[in-house]
Protein backbone atom coordinates (compact mmCIF):
# COMPACT_ATOMS: atom_id res chain seq x y z
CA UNK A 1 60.32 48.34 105.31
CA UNK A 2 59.79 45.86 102.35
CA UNK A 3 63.21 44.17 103.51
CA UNK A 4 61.82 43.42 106.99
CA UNK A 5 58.29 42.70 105.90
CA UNK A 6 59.86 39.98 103.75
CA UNK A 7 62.13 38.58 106.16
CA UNK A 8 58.24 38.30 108.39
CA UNK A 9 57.20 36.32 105.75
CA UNK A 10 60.21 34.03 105.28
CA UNK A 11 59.78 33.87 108.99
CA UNK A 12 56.01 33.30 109.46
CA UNK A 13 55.59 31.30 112.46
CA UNK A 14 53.38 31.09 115.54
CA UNK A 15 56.47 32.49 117.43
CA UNK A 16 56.76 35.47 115.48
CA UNK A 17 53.84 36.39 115.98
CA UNK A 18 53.66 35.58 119.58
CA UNK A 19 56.97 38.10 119.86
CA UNK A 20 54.57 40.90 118.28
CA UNK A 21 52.19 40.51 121.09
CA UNK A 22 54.38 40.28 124.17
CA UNK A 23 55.98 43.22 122.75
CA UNK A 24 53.45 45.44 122.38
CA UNK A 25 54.03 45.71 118.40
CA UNK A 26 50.35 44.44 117.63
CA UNK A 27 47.56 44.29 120.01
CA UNK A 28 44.84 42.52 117.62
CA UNK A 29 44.91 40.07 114.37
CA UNK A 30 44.16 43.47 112.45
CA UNK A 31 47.87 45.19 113.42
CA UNK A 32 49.64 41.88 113.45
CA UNK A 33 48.66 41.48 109.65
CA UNK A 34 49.52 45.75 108.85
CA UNK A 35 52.97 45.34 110.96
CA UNK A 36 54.01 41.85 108.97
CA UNK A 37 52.22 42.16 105.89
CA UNK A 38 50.42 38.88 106.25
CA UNK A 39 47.21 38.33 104.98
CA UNK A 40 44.39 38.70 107.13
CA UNK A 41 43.62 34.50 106.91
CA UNK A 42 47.56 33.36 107.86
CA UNK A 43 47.76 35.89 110.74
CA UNK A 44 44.11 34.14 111.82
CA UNK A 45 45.21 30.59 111.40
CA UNK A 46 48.28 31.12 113.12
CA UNK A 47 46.63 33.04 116.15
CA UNK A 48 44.12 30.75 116.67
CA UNK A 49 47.33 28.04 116.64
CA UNK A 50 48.36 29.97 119.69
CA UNK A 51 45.33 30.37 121.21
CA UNK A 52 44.59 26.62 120.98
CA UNK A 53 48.23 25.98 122.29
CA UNK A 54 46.99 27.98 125.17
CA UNK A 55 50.08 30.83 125.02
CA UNK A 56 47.16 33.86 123.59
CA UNK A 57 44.21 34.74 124.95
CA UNK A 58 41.27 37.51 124.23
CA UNK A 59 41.38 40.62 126.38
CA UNK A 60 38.26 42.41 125.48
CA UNK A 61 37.57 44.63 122.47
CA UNK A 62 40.81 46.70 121.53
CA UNK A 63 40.96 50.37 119.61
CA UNK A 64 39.42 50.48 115.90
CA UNK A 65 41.14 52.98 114.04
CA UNK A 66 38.72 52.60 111.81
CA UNK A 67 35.49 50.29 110.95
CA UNK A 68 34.26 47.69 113.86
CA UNK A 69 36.96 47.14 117.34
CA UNK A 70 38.71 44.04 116.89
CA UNK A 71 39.66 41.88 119.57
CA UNK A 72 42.61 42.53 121.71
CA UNK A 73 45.28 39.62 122.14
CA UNK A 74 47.71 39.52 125.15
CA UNK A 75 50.10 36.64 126.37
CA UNK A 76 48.34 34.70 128.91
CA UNK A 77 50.49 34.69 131.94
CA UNK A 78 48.96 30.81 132.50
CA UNK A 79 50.92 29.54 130.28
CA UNK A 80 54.02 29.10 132.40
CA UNK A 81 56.75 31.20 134.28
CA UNK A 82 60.22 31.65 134.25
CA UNK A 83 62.99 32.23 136.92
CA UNK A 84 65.45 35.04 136.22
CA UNK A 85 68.89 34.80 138.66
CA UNK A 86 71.21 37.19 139.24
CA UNK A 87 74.13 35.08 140.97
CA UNK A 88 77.19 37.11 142.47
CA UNK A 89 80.02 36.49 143.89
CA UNK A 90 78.35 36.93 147.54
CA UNK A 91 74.83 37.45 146.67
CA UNK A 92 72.00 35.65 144.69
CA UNK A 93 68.32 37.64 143.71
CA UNK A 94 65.94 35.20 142.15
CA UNK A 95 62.71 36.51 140.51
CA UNK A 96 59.81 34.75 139.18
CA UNK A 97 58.44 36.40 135.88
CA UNK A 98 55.32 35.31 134.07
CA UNK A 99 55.11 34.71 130.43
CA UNK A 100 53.16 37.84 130.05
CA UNK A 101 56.47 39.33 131.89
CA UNK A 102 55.17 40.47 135.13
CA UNK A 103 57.52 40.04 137.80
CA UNK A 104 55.73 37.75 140.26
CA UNK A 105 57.78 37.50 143.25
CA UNK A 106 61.43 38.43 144.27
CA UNK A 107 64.15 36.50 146.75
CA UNK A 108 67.65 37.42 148.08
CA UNK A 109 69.92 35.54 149.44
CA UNK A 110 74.03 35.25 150.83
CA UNK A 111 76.00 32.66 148.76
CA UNK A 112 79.59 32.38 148.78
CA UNK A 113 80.12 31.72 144.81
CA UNK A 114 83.30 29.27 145.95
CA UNK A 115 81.73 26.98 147.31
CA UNK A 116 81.38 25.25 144.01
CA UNK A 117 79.36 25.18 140.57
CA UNK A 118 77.47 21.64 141.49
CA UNK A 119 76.03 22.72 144.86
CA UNK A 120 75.71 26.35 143.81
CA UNK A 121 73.67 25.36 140.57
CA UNK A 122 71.88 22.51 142.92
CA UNK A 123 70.65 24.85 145.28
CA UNK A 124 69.53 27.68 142.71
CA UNK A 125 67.52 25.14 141.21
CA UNK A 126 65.88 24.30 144.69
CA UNK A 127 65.01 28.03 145.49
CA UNK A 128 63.32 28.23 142.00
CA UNK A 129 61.28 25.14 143.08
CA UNK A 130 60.54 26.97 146.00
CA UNK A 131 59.45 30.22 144.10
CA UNK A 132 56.94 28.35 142.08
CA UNK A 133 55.26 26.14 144.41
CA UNK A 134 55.13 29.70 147.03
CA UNK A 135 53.97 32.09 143.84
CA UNK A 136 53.12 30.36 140.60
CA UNK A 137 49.59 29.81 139.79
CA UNK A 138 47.93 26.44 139.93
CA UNK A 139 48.69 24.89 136.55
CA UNK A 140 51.53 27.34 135.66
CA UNK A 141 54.93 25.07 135.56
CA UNK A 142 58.52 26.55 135.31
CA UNK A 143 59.75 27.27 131.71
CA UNK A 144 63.23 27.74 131.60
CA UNK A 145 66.17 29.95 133.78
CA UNK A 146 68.11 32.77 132.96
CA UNK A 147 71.09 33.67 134.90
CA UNK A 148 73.38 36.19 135.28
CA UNK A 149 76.99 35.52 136.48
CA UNK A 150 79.79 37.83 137.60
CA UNK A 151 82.35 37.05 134.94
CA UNK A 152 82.80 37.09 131.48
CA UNK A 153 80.82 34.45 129.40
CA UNK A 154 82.17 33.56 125.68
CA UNK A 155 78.90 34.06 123.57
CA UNK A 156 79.94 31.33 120.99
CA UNK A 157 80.23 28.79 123.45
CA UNK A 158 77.78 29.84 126.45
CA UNK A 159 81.18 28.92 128.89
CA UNK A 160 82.50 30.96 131.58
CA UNK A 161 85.99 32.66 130.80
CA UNK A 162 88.76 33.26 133.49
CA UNK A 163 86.05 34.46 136.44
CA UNK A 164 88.58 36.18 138.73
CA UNK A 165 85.64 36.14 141.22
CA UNK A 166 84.42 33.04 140.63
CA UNK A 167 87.14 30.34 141.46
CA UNK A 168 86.00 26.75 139.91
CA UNK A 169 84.12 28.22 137.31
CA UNK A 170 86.31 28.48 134.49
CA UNK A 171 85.23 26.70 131.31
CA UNK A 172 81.75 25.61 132.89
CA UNK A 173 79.13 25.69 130.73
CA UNK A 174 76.47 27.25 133.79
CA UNK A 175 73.33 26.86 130.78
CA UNK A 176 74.16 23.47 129.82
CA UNK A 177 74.47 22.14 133.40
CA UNK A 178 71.18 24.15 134.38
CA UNK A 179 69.25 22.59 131.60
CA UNK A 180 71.16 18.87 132.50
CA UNK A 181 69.48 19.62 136.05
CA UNK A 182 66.64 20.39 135.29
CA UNK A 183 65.72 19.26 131.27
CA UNK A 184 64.41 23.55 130.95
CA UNK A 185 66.62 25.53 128.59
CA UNK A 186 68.74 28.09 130.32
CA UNK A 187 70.42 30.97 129.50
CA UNK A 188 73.35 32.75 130.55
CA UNK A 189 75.20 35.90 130.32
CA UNK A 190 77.82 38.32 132.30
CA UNK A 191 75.46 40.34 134.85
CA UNK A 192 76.22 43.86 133.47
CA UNK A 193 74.81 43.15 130.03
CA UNK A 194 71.64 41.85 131.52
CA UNK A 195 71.16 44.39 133.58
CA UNK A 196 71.93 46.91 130.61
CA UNK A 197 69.38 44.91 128.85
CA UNK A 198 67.04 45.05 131.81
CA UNK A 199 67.51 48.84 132.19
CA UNK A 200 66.87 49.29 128.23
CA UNK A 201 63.21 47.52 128.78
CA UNK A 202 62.28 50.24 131.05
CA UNK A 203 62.80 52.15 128.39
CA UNK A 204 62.76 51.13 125.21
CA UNK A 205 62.89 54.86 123.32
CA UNK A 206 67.15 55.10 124.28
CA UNK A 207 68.76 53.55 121.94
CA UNK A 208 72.34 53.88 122.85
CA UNK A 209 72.97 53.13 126.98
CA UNK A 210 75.92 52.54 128.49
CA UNK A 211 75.10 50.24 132.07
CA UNK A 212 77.57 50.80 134.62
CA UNK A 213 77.63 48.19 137.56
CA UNK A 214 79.88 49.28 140.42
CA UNK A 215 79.62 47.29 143.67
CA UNK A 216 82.53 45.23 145.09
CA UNK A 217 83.12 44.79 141.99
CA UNK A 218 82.89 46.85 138.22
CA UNK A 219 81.13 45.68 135.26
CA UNK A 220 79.48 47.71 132.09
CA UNK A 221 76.59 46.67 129.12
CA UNK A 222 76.34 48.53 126.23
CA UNK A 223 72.92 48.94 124.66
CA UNK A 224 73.75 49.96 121.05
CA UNK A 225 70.95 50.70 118.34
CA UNK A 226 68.71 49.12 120.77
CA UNK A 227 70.30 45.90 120.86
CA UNK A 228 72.90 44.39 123.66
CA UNK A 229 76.11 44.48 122.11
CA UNK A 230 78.44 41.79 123.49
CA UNK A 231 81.01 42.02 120.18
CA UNK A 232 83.21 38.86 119.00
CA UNK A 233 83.26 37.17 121.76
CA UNK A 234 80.82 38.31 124.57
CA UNK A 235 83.36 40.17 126.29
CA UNK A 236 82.30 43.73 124.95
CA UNK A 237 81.77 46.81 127.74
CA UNK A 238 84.71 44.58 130.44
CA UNK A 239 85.76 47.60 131.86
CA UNK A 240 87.21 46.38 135.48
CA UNK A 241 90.59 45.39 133.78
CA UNK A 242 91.50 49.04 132.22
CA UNK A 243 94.45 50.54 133.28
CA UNK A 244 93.87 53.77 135.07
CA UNK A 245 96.27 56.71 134.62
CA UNK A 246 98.30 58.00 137.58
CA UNK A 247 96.57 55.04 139.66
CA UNK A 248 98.56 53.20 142.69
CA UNK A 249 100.07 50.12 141.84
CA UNK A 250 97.13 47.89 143.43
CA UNK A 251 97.59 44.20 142.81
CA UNK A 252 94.53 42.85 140.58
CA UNK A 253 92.82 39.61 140.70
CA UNK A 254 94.06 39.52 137.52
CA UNK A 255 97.53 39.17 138.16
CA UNK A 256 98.33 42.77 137.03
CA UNK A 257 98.44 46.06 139.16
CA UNK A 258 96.50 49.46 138.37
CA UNK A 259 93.12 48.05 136.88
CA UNK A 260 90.00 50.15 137.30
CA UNK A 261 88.01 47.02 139.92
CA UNK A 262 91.30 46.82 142.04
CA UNK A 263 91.33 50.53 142.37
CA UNK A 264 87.41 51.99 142.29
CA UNK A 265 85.22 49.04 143.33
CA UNK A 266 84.00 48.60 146.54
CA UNK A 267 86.19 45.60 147.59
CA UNK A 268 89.16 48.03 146.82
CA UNK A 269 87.45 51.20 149.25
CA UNK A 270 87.00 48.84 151.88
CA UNK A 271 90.59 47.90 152.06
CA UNK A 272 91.78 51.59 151.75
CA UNK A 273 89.75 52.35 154.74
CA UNK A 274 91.11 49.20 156.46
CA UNK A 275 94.42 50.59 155.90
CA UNK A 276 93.65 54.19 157.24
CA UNK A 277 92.52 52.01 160.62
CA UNK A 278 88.77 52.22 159.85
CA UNK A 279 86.42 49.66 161.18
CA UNK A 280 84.80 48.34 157.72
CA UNK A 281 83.53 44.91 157.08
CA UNK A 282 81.62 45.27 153.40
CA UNK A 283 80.66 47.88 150.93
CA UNK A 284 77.50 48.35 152.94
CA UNK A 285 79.78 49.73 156.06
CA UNK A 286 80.89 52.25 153.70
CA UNK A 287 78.09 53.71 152.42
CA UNK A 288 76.45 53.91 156.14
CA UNK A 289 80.16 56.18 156.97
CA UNK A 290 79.60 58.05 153.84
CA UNK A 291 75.58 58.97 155.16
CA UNK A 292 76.98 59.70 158.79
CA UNK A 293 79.31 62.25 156.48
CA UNK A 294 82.80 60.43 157.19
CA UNK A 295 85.17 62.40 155.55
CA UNK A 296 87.33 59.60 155.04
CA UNK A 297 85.13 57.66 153.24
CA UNK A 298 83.29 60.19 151.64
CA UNK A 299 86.64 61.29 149.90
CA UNK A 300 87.47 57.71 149.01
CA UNK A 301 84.24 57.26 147.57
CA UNK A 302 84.74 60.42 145.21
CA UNK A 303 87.97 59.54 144.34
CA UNK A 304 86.65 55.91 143.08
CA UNK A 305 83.82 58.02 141.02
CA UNK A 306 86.41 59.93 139.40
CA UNK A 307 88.72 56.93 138.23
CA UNK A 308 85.46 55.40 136.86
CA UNK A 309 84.45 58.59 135.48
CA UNK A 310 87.83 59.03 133.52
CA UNK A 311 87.30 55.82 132.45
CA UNK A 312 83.93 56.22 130.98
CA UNK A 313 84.94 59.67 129.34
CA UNK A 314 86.72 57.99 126.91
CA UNK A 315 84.16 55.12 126.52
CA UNK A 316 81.78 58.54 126.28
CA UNK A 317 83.71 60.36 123.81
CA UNK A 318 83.49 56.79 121.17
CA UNK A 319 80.71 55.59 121.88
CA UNK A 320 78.01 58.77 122.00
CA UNK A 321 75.49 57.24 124.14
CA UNK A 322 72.51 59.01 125.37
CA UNK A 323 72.46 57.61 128.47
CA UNK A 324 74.58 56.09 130.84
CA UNK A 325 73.31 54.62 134.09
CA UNK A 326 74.61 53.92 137.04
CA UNK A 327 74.29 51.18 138.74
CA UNK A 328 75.45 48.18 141.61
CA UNK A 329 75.43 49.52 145.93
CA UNK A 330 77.91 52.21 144.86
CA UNK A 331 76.05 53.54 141.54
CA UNK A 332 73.62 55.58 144.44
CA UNK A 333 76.37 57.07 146.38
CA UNK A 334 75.98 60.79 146.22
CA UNK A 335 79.96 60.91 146.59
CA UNK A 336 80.42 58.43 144.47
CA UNK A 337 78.22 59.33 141.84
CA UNK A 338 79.27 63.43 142.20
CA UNK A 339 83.23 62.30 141.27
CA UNK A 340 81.76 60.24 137.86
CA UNK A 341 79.62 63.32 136.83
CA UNK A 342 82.95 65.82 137.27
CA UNK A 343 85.10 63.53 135.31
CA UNK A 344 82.93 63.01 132.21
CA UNK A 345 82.42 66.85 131.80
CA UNK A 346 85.60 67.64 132.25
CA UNK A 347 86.87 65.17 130.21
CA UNK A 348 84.59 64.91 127.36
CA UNK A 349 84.10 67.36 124.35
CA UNK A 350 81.21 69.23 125.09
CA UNK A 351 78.97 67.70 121.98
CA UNK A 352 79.07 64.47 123.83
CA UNK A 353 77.69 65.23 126.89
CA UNK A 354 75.23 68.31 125.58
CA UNK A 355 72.68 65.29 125.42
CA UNK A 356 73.51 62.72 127.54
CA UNK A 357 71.81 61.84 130.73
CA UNK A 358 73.57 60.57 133.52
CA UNK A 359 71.36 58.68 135.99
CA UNK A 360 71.34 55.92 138.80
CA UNK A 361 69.02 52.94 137.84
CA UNK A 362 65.40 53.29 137.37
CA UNK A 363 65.41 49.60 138.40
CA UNK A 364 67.97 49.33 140.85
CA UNK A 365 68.88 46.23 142.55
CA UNK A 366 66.10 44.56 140.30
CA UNK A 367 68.00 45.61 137.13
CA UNK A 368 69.43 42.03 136.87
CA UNK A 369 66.82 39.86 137.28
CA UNK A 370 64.41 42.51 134.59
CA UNK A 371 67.40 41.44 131.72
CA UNK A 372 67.92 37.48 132.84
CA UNK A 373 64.11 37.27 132.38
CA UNK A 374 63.96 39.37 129.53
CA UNK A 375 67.16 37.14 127.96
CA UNK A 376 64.79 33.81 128.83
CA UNK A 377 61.75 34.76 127.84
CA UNK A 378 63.30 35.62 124.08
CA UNK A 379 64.43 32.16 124.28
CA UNK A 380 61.42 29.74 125.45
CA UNK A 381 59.02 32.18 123.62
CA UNK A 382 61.24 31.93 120.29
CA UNK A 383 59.65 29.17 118.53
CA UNK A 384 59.25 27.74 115.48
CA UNK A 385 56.86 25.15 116.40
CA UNK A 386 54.64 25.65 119.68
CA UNK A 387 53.57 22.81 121.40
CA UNK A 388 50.60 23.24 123.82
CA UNK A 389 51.76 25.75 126.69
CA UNK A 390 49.92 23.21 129.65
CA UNK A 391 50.49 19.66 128.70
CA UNK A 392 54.34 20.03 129.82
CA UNK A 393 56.04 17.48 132.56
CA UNK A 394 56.94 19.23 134.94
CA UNK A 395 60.82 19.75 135.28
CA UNK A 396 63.25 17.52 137.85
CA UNK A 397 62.92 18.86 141.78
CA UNK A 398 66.44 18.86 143.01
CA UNK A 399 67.25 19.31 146.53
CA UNK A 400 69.56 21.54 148.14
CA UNK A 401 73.37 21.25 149.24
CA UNK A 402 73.67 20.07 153.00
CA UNK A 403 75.17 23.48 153.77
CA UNK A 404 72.06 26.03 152.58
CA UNK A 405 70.62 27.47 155.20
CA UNK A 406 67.59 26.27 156.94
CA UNK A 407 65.73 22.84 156.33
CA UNK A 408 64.80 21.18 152.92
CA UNK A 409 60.96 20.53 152.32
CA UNK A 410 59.97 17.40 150.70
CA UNK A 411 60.63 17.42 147.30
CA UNK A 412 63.59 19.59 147.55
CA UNK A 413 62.05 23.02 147.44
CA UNK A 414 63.36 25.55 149.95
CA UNK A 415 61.04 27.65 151.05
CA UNK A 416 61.28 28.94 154.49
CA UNK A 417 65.51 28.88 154.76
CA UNK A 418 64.49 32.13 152.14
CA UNK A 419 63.82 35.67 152.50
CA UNK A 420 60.39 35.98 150.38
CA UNK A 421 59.08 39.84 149.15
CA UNK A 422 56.39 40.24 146.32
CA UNK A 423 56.86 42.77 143.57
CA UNK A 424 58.27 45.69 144.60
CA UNK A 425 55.85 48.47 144.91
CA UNK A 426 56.40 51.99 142.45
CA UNK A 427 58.23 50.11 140.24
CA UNK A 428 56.67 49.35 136.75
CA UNK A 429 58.12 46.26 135.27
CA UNK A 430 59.67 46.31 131.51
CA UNK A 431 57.67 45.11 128.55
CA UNK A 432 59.85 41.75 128.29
């Protein structure tokens, strides 16, 4: 405790203590200055910094443990927003989180990922335009982006690394061009470890998750200690590229034959069932066979569970997490899910899964967006030096590609070629 209450000094910003509050740590000048060890007048100079700044305000009167109630500090969601992406292959969900981190509004949309980083980034940046001026408050300008991709990022370098799904994208730098765009910072990571890290705000009492993302593709995040672990290189938790035992000798993206994606994920199911003469288009097709109890695909389905759930036995068995979730349009299949289960107890020694829950996602197909703005937020909030939350320019509008769907509003915002839905109801979100 002295260690870390000396690093808070060597460390004593406005920032810092703006983490404490948007975390929950400290509620009131009184627990910022018993959870830091500040005195009483630096933790008031420096709160009243950001309540000048305009990024704290006073809520009311909070608890008093003991002597008079002091007064409650919270982030005031005024102060700006930020837009969290997840970007696949096929898909894009935008959301639109406040600086408080409420998730504000939500927006899908069909992309096809090849069609190029410039007018893929180009038109993200239009449907974030189009997020704030439908669902920001007056006053409250975009802060920055973070994005999720379907690939493997390096973490030293913030550039994409041999995206089998994403042709074009290799070596990009997706954070610097974002931020070239649009002069916000941006951040970026592989999909699966923000929505690990999204999944781990829900609940912030597991320590040790595994996040497993199965869809047309399979990815995996590893929560360890309570921290995302991406190891060397960013490229901790890749699971898609194992070799499975005893698998057929299905040709891989990657130029090799028996990996766990071209074998389990829902790209490789549809083909199977193509194969067996089965009208399929997309992963969706199968699950709606699997509910109408096809036992073709049903099978197919628990076989794919079972290759990912001897995979994950061993990632079990080292890792001794408490949880692992499952994730992506497969991660709620009850076949699916069923053949996983079987293969970790079978396979694992019985200390190792005596504890462990194995559930589907508390935040399902929001899990992405809850870690890209949890990954953003960490990053526009992380200051040294505030400067005053409402006296920003606002960022560069830029318009669409000619090929997005649907008309582009003056000023390059997109708002009606978009599907628009506001926070989703029953679902708390995470303390970001």
């Amino acid at each position: 405790m002295k260690g870390s209450t000396n690093l808070f000094r060597h460390q004593a910003s406005a920032g810092a203590m703006l983490d404490l509050i948007r975390s929950g740590q400290a509620r009131s000048r009184a627990e910022i200055a018993r959870v830091s060890g500040l005195s009483p007048t630096t933790v008031a100079q420096r709160v009243q910094l950001l309540i000048d700044a305009g990024y704290v305000r006073e809520a009311g009167m909070g608890v008093s443990h003991a002597g008079r109630r002091p007064r409650a500090l919270e982030v005031d969601p005024t102060a700006g927003v930020v837009c969290a992406v997840d970007l696949g292959s096929q898909h894009a969900t935008f959301g639109l989180v406040d600086l408080s981190g409420r998730l504000i509004a939500t927006r899908s949309e069909r992309i096809d990922i090849a069609e190029g980083v410039e007018p893929i980034l180009t038109w993200m940046v239009g449907i974030a335009d189009g997020l704030v001026a439908e669902h920001a408050e007056p006053g409250q300008r975009l802060r920055g982006y973070g994005i999720g991709v379907p690939g493997p990022v390096d973490s030293r370098t913030g550039r994409m690394v041999s995206p089998s799904r994403m042709p074009g994208w290799n070596g990009v730098d997706v954070g610097a061009a974002v931020s070239d765009l649009t002069g916000l910072p941006a951040v970026i990571d592989n999909d699966a470890n923000l929505m690990a890290l999204g999944e781990h705000r829900l609940d912030r009492h597991v320590a040790d998750l595994v996040f497993v993302k199965v869809g047309s593709s399979i990815g995996c995040g590893v929560i360890a200690s309570g921290s995302l672990h991406r190891g060397h290189h960013g490229m901790a938790g890749d699971v898609s590229h194992v070799t499975v035992p005893d698998a057929p000798p299905v040709l891989c993206s990657c130029g090799r034959t028996g990996c766990l994606d071209s074998v389990a994920g829902g790209r490789a199911i549809v083909v199977a069932l193509r194969d067996a003469e089965v009208q399929v288009e997309n992963v969706d097709d199968v699950l709606a066979l699997a509910r109408d109890a096809h036992p073709l695909a049903t099978r197919m389905l628990r076989e794919a569970g079972t290759r990912v759930g001897r995979v994950l036995a061993t990632i079990m068995n080292f890792f001794n997490p408490q949880r692992l979730v499952l994730g992506g349009t497969l991660g709620e299949a009850e076949a699916f899910v069923a053949g996983v289960r079987s293969a970790i107890y079978l396979e694992c020694l019985p200390m190792i899964t005596d504890e462990l829950d194995i559930v589907v996602s508390q935040a399902k197909e929001h899990a992405g967006i809850f870690g890209a703005g949890a990954v953003v937020l960490d990053r526009v909030l992380d200051l040294q030096d505030l400067e005053p939350a409402h006296d920003r320019a606002p960022h560069r509008r830029c318009a669409p590609p000619k090929n997005a769907n649907g008309p582009t509003p003056e000023g390059g915002a997109v708002v009606s070629a978009v599907s628009s839905e506001a926070r989703p109801e029953g679902l708390e979100p995470p303390t970001f």
